[in-house]
Protein backbone atom coordinates (compact mmCIF):
# COMPACT_ATOMS: atom_id res chain seq x y z
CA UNK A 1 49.98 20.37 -1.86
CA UNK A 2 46.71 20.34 -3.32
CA UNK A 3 46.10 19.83 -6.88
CA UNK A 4 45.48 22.72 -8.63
CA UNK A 5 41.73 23.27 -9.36
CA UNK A 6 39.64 23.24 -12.19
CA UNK A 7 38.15 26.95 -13.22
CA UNK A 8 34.89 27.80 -14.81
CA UNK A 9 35.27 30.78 -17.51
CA UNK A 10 32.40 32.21 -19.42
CA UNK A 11 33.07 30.18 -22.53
CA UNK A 12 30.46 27.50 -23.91
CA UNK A 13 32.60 23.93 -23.82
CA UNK A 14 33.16 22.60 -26.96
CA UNK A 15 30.84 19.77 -27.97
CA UNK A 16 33.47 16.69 -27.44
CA UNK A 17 34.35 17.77 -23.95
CA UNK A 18 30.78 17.48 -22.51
CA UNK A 19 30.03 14.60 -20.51
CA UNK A 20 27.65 14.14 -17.66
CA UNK A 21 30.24 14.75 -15.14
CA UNK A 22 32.04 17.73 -16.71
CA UNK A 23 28.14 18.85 -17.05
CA UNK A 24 28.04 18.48 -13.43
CA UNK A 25 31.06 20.60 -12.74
CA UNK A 26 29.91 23.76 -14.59
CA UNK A 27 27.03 26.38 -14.95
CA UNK A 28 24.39 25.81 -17.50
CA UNK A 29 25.46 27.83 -19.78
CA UNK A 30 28.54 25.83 -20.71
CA UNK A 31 26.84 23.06 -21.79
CA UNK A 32 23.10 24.44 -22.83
CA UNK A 33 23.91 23.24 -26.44
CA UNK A 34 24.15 20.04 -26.05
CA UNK A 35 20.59 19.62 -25.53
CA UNK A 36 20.24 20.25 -29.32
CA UNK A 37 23.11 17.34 -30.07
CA UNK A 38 21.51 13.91 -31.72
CA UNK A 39 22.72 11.81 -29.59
CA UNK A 40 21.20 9.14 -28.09
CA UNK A 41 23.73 7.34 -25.71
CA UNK A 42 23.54 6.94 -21.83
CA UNK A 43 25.97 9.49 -21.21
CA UNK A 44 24.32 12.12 -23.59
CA UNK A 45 21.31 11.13 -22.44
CA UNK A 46 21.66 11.81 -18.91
CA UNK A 47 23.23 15.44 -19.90
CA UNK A 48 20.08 16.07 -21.15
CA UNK A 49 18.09 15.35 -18.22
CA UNK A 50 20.34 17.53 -16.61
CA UNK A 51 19.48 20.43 -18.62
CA UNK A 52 16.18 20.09 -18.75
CA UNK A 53 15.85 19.67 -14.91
CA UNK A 54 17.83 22.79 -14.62
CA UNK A 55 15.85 25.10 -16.90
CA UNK A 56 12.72 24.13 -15.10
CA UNK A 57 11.45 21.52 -17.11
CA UNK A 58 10.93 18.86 -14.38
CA UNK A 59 8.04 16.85 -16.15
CA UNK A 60 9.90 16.83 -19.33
CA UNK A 61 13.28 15.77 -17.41
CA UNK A 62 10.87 13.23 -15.82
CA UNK A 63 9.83 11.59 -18.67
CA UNK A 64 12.99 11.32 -20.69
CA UNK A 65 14.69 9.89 -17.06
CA UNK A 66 11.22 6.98 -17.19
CA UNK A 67 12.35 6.17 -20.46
CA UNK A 68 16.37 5.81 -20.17
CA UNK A 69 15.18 3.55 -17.66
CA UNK A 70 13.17 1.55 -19.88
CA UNK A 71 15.65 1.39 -22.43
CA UNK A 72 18.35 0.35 -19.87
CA UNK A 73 16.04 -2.62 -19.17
CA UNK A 74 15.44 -1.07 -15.57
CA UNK A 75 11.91 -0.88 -13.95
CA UNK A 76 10.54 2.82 -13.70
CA UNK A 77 8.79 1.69 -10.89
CA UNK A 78 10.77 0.67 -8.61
CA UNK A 79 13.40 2.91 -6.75
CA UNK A 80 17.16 2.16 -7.67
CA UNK A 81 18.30 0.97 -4.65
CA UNK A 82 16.45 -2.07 -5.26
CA UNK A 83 17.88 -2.61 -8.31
CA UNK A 84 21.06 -2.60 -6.86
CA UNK A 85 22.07 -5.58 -8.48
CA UNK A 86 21.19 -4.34 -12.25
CA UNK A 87 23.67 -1.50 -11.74
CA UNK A 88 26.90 -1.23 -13.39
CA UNK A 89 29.54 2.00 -12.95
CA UNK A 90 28.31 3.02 -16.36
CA UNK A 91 24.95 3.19 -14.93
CA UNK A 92 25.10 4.40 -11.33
CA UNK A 93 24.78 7.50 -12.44
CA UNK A 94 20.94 6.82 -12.85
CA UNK A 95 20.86 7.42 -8.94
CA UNK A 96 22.18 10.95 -9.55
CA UNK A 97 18.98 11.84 -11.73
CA UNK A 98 16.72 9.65 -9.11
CA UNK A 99 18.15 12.03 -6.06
CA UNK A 100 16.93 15.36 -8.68
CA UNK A 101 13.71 13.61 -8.85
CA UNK A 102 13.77 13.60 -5.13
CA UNK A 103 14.32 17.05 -5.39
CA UNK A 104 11.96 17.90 -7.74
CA UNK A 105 9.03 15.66 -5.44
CA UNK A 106 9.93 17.25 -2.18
CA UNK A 107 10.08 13.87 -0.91
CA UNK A 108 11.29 13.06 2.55
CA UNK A 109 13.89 10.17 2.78
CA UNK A 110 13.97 8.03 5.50
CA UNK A 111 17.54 7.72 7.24
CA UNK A 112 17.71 3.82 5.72
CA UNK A 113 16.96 5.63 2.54
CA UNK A 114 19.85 8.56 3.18
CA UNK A 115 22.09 6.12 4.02
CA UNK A 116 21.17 3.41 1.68
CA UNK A 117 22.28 6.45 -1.26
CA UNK A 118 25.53 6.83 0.93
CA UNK A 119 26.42 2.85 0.52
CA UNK A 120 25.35 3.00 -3.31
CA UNK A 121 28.30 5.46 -3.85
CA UNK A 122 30.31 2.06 -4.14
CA UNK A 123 28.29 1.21 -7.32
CA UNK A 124 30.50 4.29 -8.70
CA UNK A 125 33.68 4.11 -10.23
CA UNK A 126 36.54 4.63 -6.82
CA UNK A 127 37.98 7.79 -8.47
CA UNK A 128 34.43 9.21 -9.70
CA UNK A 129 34.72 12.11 -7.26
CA UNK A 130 32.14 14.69 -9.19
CA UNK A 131 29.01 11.76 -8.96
CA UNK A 132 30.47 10.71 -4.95
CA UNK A 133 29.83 15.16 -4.75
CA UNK A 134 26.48 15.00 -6.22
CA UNK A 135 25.19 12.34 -3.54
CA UNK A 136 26.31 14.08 -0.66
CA UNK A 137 25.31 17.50 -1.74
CA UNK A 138 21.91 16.13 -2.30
CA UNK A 139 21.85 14.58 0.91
CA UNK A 140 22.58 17.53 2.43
CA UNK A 141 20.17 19.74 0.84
CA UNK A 142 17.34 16.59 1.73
CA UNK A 143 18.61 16.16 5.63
CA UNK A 144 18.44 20.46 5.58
CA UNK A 145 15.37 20.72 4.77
CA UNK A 146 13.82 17.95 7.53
CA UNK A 147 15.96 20.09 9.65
CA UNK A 148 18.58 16.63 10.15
CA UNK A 149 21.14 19.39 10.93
CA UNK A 150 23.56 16.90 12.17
CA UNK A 151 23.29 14.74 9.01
CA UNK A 152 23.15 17.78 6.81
CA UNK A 153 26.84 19.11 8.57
CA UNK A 154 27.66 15.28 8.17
CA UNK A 155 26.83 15.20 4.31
CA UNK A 156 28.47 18.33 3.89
CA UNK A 157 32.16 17.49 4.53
CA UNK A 158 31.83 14.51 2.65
CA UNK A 159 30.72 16.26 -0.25
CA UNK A 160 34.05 19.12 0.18
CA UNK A 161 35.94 16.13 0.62
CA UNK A 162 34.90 14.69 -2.74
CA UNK A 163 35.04 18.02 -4.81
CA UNK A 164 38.60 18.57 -3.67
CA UNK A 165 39.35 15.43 -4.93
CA UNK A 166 37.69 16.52 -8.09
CA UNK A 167 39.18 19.62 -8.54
CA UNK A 168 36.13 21.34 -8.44
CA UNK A 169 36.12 24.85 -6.90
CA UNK A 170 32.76 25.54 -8.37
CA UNK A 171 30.97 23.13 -6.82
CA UNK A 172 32.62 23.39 -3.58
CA UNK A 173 31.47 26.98 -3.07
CA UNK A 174 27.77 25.42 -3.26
CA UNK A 175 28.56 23.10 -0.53
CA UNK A 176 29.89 26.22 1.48
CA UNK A 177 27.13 27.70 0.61
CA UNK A 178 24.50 25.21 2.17
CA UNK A 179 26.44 24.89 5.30
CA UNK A 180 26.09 28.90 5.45
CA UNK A 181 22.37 28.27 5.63
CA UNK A 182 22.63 25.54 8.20
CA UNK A 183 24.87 27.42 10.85
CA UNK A 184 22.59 30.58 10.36
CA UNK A 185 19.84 27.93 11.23
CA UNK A 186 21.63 27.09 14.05
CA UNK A 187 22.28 30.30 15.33
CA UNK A 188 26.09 30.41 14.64
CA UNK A 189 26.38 32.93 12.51
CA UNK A 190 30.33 33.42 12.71
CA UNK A 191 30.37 30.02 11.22
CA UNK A 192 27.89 31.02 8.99
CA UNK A 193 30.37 34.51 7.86
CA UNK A 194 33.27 31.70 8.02
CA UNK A 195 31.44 29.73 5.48
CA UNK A 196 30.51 32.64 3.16
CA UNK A 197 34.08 33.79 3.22
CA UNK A 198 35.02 30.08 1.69
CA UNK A 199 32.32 30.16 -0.78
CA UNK A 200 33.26 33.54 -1.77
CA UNK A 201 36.66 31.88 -2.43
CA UNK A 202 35.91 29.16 -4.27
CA UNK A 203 33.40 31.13 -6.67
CA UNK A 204 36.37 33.87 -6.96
CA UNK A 205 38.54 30.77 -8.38
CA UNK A 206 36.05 29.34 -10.53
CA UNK A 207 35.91 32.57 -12.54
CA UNK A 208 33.63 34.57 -10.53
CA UNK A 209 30.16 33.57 -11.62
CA UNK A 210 27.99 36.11 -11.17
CA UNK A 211 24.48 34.10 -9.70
CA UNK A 212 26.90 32.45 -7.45
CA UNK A 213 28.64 35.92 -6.61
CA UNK A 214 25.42 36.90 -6.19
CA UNK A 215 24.25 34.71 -3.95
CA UNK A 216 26.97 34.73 -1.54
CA UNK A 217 26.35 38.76 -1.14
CA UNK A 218 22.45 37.95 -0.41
CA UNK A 219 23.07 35.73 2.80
CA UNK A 220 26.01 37.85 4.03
CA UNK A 221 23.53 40.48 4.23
CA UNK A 222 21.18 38.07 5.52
CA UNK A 223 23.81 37.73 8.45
CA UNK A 224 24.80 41.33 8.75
CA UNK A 225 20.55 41.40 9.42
CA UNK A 226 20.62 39.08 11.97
CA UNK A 227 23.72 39.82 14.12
CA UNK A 228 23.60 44.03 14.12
CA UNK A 229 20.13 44.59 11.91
CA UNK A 230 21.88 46.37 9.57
CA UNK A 231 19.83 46.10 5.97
CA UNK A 232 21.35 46.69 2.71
CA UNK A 233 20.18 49.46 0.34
CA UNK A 234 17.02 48.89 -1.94
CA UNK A 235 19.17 49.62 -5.15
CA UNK A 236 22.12 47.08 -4.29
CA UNK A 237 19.04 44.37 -3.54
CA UNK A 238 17.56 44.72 -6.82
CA UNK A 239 20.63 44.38 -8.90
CA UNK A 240 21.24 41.20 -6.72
CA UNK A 241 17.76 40.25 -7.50
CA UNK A 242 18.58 40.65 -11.06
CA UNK A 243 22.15 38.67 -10.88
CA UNK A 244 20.39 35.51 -9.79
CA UNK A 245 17.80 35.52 -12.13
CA UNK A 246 20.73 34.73 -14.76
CA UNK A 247 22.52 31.66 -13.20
CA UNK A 248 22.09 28.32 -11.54
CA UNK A 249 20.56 29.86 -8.00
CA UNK A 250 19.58 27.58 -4.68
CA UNK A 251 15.91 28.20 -4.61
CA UNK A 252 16.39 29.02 -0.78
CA UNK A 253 18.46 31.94 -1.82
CA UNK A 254 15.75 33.61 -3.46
CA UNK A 255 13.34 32.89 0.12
CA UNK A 256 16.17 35.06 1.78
CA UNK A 257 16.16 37.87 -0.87
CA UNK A 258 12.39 37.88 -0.64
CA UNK A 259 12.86 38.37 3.09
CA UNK A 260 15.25 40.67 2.90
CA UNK A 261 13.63 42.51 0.16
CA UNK A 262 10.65 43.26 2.38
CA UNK A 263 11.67 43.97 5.25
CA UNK A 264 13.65 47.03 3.61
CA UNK A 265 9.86 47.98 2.10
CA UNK A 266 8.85 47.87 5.01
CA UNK A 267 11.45 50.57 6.45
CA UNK A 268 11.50 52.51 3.17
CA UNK A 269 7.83 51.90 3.15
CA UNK A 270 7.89 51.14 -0.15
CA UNK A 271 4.91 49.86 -2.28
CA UNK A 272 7.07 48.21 -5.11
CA UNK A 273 8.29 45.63 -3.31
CA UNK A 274 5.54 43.45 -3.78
CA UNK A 275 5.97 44.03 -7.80
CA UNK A 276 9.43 42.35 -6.58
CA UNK A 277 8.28 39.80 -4.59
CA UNK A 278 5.72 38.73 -7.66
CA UNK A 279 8.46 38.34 -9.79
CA UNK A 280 10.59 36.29 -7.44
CA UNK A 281 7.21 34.03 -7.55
CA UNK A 282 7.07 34.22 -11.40
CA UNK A 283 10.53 33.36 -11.46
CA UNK A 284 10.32 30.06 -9.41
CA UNK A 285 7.32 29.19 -11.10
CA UNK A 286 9.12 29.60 -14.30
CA UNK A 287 12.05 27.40 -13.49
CA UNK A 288 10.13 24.59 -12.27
CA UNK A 289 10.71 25.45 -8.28
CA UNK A 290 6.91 25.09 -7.38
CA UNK A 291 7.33 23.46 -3.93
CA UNK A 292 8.62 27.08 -2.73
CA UNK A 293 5.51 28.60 -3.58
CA UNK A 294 3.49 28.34 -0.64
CA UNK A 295 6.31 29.47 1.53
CA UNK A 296 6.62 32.64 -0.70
CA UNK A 297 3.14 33.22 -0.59
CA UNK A 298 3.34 32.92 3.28
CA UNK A 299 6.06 35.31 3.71
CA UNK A 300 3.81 37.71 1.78
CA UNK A 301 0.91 37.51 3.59
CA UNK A 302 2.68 37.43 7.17
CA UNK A 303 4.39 40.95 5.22
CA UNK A 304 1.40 42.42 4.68
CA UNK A 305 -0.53 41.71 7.56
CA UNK A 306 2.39 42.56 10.11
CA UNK A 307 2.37 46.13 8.19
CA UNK A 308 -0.98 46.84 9.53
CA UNK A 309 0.84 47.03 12.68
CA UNK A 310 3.68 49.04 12.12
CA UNK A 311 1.98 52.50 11.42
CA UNK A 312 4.06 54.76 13.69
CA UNK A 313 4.00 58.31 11.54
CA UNK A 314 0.26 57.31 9.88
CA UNK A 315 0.95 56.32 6.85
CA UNK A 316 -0.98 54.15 4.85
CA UNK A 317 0.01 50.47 5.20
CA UNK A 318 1.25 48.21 1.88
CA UNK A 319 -1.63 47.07 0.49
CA UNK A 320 -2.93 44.04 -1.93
CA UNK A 321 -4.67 44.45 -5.37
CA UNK A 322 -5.71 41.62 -7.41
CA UNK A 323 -2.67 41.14 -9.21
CA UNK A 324 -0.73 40.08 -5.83
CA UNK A 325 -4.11 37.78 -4.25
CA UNK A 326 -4.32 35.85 -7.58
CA UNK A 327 0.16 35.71 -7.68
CA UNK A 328 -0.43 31.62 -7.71
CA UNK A 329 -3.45 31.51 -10.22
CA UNK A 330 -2.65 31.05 -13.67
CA UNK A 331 -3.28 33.85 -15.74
CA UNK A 332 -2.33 34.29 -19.72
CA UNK A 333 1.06 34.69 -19.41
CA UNK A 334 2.01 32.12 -16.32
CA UNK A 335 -0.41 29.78 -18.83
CA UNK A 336 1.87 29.53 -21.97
CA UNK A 337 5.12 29.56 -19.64
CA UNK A 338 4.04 26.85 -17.70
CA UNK A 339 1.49 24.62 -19.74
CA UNK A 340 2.36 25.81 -23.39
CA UNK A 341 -0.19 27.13 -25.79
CA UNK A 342 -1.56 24.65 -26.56
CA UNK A 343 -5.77 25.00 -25.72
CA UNK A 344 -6.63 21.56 -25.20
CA UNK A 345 -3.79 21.34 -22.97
CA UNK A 346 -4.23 24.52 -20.99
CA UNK A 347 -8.30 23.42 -20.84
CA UNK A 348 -7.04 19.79 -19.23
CA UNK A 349 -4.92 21.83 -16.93
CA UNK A 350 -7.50 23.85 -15.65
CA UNK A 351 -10.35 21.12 -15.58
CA UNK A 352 -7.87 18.81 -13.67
CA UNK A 353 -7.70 22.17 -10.69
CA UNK A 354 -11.21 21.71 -10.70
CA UNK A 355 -12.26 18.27 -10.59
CA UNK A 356 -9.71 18.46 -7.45
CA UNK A 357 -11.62 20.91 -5.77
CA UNK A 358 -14.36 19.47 -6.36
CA UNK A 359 -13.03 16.18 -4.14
CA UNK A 360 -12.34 18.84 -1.30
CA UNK A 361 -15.93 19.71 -1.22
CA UNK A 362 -17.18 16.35 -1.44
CA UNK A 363 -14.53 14.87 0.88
CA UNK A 364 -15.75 17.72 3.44
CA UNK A 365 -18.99 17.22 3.02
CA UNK A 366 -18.80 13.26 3.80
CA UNK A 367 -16.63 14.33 6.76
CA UNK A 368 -19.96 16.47 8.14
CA UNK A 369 -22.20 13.37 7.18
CA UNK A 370 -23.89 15.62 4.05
CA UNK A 371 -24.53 12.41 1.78
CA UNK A 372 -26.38 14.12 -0.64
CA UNK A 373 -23.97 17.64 -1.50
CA UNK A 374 -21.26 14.80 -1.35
CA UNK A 375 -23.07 12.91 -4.44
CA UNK A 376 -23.13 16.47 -6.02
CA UNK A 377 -19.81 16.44 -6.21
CA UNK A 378 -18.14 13.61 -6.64
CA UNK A 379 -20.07 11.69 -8.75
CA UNK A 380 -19.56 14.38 -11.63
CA UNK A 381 -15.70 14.58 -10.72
CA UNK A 382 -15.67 10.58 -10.73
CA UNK A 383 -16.76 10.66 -14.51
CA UNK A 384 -14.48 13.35 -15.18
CA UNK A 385 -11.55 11.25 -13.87
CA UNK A 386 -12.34 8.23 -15.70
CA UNK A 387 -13.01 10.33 -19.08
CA UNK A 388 -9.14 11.63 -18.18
CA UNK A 389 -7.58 8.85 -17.33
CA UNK A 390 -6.81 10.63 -14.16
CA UNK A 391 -6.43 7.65 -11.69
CA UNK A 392 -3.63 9.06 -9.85
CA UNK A 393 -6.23 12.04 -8.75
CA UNK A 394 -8.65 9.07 -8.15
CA UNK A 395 -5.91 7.47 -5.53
CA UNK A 396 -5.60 10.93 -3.66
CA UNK A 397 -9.27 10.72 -2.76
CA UNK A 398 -9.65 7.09 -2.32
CA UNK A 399 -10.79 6.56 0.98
CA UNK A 400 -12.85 9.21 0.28
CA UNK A 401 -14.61 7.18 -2.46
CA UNK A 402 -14.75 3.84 -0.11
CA UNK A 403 -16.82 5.77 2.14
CA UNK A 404 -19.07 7.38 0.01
CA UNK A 405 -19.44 3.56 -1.96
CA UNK A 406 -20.24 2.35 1.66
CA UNK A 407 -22.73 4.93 2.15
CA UNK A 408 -24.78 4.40 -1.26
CA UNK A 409 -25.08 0.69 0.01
CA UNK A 410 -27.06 1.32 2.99
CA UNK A 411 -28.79 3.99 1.67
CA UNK A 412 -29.71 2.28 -1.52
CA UNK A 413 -28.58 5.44 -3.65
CA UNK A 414 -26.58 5.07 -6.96
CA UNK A 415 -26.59 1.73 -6.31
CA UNK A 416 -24.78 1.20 -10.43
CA UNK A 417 -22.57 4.35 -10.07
CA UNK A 418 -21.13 3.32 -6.48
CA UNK A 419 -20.39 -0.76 -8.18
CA UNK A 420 -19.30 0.59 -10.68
CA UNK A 421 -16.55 2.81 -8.89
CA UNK A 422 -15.77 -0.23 -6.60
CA UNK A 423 -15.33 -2.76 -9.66
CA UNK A 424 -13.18 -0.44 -11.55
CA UNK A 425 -11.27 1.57 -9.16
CA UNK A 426 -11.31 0.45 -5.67
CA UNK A 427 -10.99 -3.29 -6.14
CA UNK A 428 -7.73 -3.18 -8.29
CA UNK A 429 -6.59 -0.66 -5.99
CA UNK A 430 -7.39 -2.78 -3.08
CA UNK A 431 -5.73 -5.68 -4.76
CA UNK A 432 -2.04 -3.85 -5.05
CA UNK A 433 -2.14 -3.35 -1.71
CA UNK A 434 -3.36 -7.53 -0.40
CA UNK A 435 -1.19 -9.30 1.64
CA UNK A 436 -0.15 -12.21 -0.29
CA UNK A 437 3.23 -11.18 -1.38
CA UNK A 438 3.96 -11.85 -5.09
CA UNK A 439 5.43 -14.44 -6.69
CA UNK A 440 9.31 -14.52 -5.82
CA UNK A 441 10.09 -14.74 -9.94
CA UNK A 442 7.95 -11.52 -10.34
CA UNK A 443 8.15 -8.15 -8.81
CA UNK A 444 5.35 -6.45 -6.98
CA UNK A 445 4.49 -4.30 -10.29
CA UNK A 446 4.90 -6.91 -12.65
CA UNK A 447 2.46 -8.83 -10.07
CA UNK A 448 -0.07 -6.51 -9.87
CA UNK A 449 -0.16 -6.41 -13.94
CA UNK A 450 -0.63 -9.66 -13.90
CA UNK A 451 -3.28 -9.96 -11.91
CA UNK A 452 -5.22 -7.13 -13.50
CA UNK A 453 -4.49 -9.38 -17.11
CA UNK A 454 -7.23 -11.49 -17.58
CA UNK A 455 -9.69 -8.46 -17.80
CA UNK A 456 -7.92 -5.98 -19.24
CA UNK A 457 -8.79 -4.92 -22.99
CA UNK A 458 -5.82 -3.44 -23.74
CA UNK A 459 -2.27 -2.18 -22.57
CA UNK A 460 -3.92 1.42 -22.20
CA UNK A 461 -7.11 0.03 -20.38
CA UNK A 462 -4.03 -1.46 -18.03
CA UNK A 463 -2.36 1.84 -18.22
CA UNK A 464 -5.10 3.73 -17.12
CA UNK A 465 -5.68 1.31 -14.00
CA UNK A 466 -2.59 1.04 -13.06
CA UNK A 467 -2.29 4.88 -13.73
CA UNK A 468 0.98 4.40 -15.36
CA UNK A 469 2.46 5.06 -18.74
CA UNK A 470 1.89 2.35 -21.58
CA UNK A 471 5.53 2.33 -21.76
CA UNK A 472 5.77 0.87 -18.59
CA UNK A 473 3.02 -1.69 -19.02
CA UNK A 474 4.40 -2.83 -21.94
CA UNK A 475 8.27 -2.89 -20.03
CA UNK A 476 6.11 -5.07 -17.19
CA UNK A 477 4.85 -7.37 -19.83
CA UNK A 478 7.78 -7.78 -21.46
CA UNK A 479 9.03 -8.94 -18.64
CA UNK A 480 6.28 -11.19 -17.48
CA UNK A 481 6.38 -12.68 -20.67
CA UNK A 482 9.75 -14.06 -21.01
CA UNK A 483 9.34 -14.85 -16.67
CA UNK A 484 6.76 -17.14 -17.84
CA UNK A 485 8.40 -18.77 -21.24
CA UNK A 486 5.48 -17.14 -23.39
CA UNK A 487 4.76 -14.55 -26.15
CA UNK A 488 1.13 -14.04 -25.83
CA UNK A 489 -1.27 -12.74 -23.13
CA UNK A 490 -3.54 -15.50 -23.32
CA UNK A 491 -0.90 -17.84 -23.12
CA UNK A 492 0.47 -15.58 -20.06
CA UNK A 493 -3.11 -15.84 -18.28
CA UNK A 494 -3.25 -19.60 -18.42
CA UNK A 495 0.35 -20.31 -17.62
CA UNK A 496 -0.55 -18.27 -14.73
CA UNK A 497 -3.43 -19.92 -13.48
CA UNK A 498 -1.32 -23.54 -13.87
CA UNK A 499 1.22 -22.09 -11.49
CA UNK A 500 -1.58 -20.60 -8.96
CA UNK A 501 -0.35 -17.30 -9.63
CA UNK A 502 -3.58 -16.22 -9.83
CA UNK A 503 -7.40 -17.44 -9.92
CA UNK A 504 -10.39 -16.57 -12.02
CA UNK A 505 -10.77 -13.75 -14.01
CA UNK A 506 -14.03 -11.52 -11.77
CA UNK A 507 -15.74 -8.26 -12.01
CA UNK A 508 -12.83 -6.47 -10.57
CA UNK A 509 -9.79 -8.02 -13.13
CA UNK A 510 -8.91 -10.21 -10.94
């Protein structure tokens, strides 16, 4: 018989029972105050992360994941599977919070990446069935959305398989969940009402949450729509719309409600459905769940312009004001919920959206061979990004900047700006990327660090170049230091040089 499983009641856990694994197993909203606790440790720590990550606050979750990383004497900038060797089963569950930032990035693994998660399981302790859970879920939700159905099935009993052994009905019915998503993807949608019935089970013996509930009822309807085009009624679809706003919801859910919520506005030819649909949008934005925006806004438009077409009895179609064209600007309110209030923050936010369009128009007009317009614009948005410190934005439009340095050569125009840009910027950044591999005593951070030593000012001048943190530069450092026997950066550059690590200081730091 199986054991009997663990079940999630509405009660907040009591301070000494939370641990990052018992966080794992339950909503939010069991654990929420534990955020507030003073605790410092790994475990604590990583609970943390967790909450912030799941009330939205990616960047903050981020930040506090960079340093825990730090402070485990772990490089930031290098991805945990290659640090393999550093990890011990107290740590493992750094890849856990590595797979949210995944997540959070959108990124697309390769299979040696997927797969290289699936071996790191055996960093974990054998019986730590909730963390084993967490990996394949992930996985599954990563290989679903690059459409890897195959994998994504794969991952999926292997992550049932490891929340049985945990006990864990609750996070079970997510897994049942996902795989209702995939067989509705594949077209099998009794698998798909098979799968809904299971999660609807679990849930039920986890104490009936009500997002979870919630979201079970949205994609039943969603088959229901698909197999006999039955649609639910408009009332039952907001109160499920206002169930999932309260709980731990898969983002996709709330791309099915949206469609599902329109195409009944479109039958019931109903103009508040796009006050609906801008709250959905609010409502990601909110919780952190930006990379679903541009789908949302997608479905929207297609909405709206595929109403123009469906006129039979002459009514007037849905139409668009400029609260719904601006849904993905910032306004006052989207402002303070998603940058704060503080002004010189909300004015960096906004200056940083334009000096990036700004490189659009100057990358397009270098594309159409408009040298001058070009200048126009990205010479002002250069100084803007070095004032900032914004040399990430500067690496987006790199090539960009190579050609337009190339151009002022053989044109003779801004002959100081353009060396300028090419001593500061594109050499260093040219440098990371040369072929000599580093040192084998150093990694390829700590190498490039090095090599940008000799003409660096300071840890933030190295900061900014590197477009890093100065926590991290000082972590690399640290590092380089002891690699090299010696406590000062002087003493670093010359030791350097004796081994051949690297030449004469020049114009571009190295």
């Amino acid at each position: 018989m199986r054991e009997r499983r663990a079940t999630i009641v509405d009660t907040v856990m009591d301070e000494r029972e939370i641990t990052f694994r018992s966080a794992l197993k339950s909503p939010l909203s069991a654990y929420i105050r534990a955020f507030d606790a003073p605790g410092t440790s790994l475990d604590e720590t990583l609970v943390k992360i967790l909450i912030d990550y799941k009330m939205g606050r990616f960047r903050q979750a981020m930040k506090r994941f960079h340093n825990l990383l730090v402070a485990q004497d772990l490089d930031p900038e290098v991805p945990l599977l290659k640090q393999r060797d550093a990890l011990t089963e107290d740590t493992a569950a750094l890849l856990v919070i590595e797979m949210l930032a995944h997540m959070g990035y959108d990124t697309t693994l390769s299979p040696e990446g997927m797969w290289g998660y699936v071996d790191a399981i055996s960093l974990f302790d054998p019986d730590d069935h909730v963390c084993h859970g967490a990996v394949y879920n992930m996985l599954l939700m990563i290989a679903f959305r690059r459409l890897d159905l195959s994998a994504a099935a794969e991952f999926g009993q292997l992550a049932i398989d490891a929340y049985r052994a945990s006990g864990s009905d609750y996070l079970e019915g997510f897994i049942h969940l996902h795989l209702g998503f995939l067989n509705i993807s594949t077209g099998d949608l009794a698998a798909a009402s098979r799968a809904m019935d299971e999660g609807h089970r679990c849930f039920a013996a986890a104490g009936a949450p009500v997002c979870e509930m919630a979201m079970v009822t949205v994609v039943r309807w969603w088959i229901d729509a698909e197999h006999t085009g039955a649609l639910p009624d408009p009332a039952a679809l907001v109160e499920m719309q206002d169930a999932l706003v309260h709980g731990e919801f898969w983002p996709e859910t709330l791309l099915v409600l949206a469609t599902l919520l329109f195409r009944v506005g479109q039958a019931e030819q109903d103009e508040r459905v796009l006050e609906r649909h801008a709250a959905l949008e609010t409502l990601l934005r909110v919780r952190g769940m930006t990379d679903l925006l541009p789908a949302m806004q997608l479905l929207r438009d297609e909405f709206f312009h595929g109403a123009n077409h469906a006129k039979p009895d002459g009514a007037s179609p849905l139409r668009l004001d400029e609260r719904h064209m601006v849904i993905l600007m910032p306004n006052t309110t989207s402002l303070v919920v998603n940058w704060g209030a503080d002004a010189p923050e909300v004015s960096l936010t906004l200056a940083r959206l334009r000096a990036t369009q700004s490189l659009l128009n100057g990358e397009r007009a270098m594309q159409q061979g408009r040298f001058d317009e070009a200048a126009r614009w990205l010479l002002p948005t250069f100084e803007t990004i070095e004032a900032q410190g914004w040399t990430y934005l500067f690496t987006t439009a790199r090539e960009t900047f190579d050609r337009f340095c190339a151009e002022c050569r053989v044109r003779r125009r801004f002959i100081d700006r353009a060396r300028h840009i090419r001593d500061a910027y594109l050499d260093p950044l040219s440098a990371q990327d040369r072929l000599d591999p580093a040192p084998p005593d150093l990694t390829p951070a700590e190498y490039a660090v090095l090599c940008l030593l000799p003409n660096a000012t300071s840890n933030k001048a190295l900061a900014r170049t590197r477009g890093v943190s100065e926590a991290t530069v000082k972590f690399h450092l640290k590092s380089i230091y002891a690699k090299l026997g010696v406590g000062r950066r002087r003493d670093a550059i010359e030791a350097a040089k004796r081994l051949g690590w690297i030449g004469q200081a020049t114009s571009s730091g190295l």
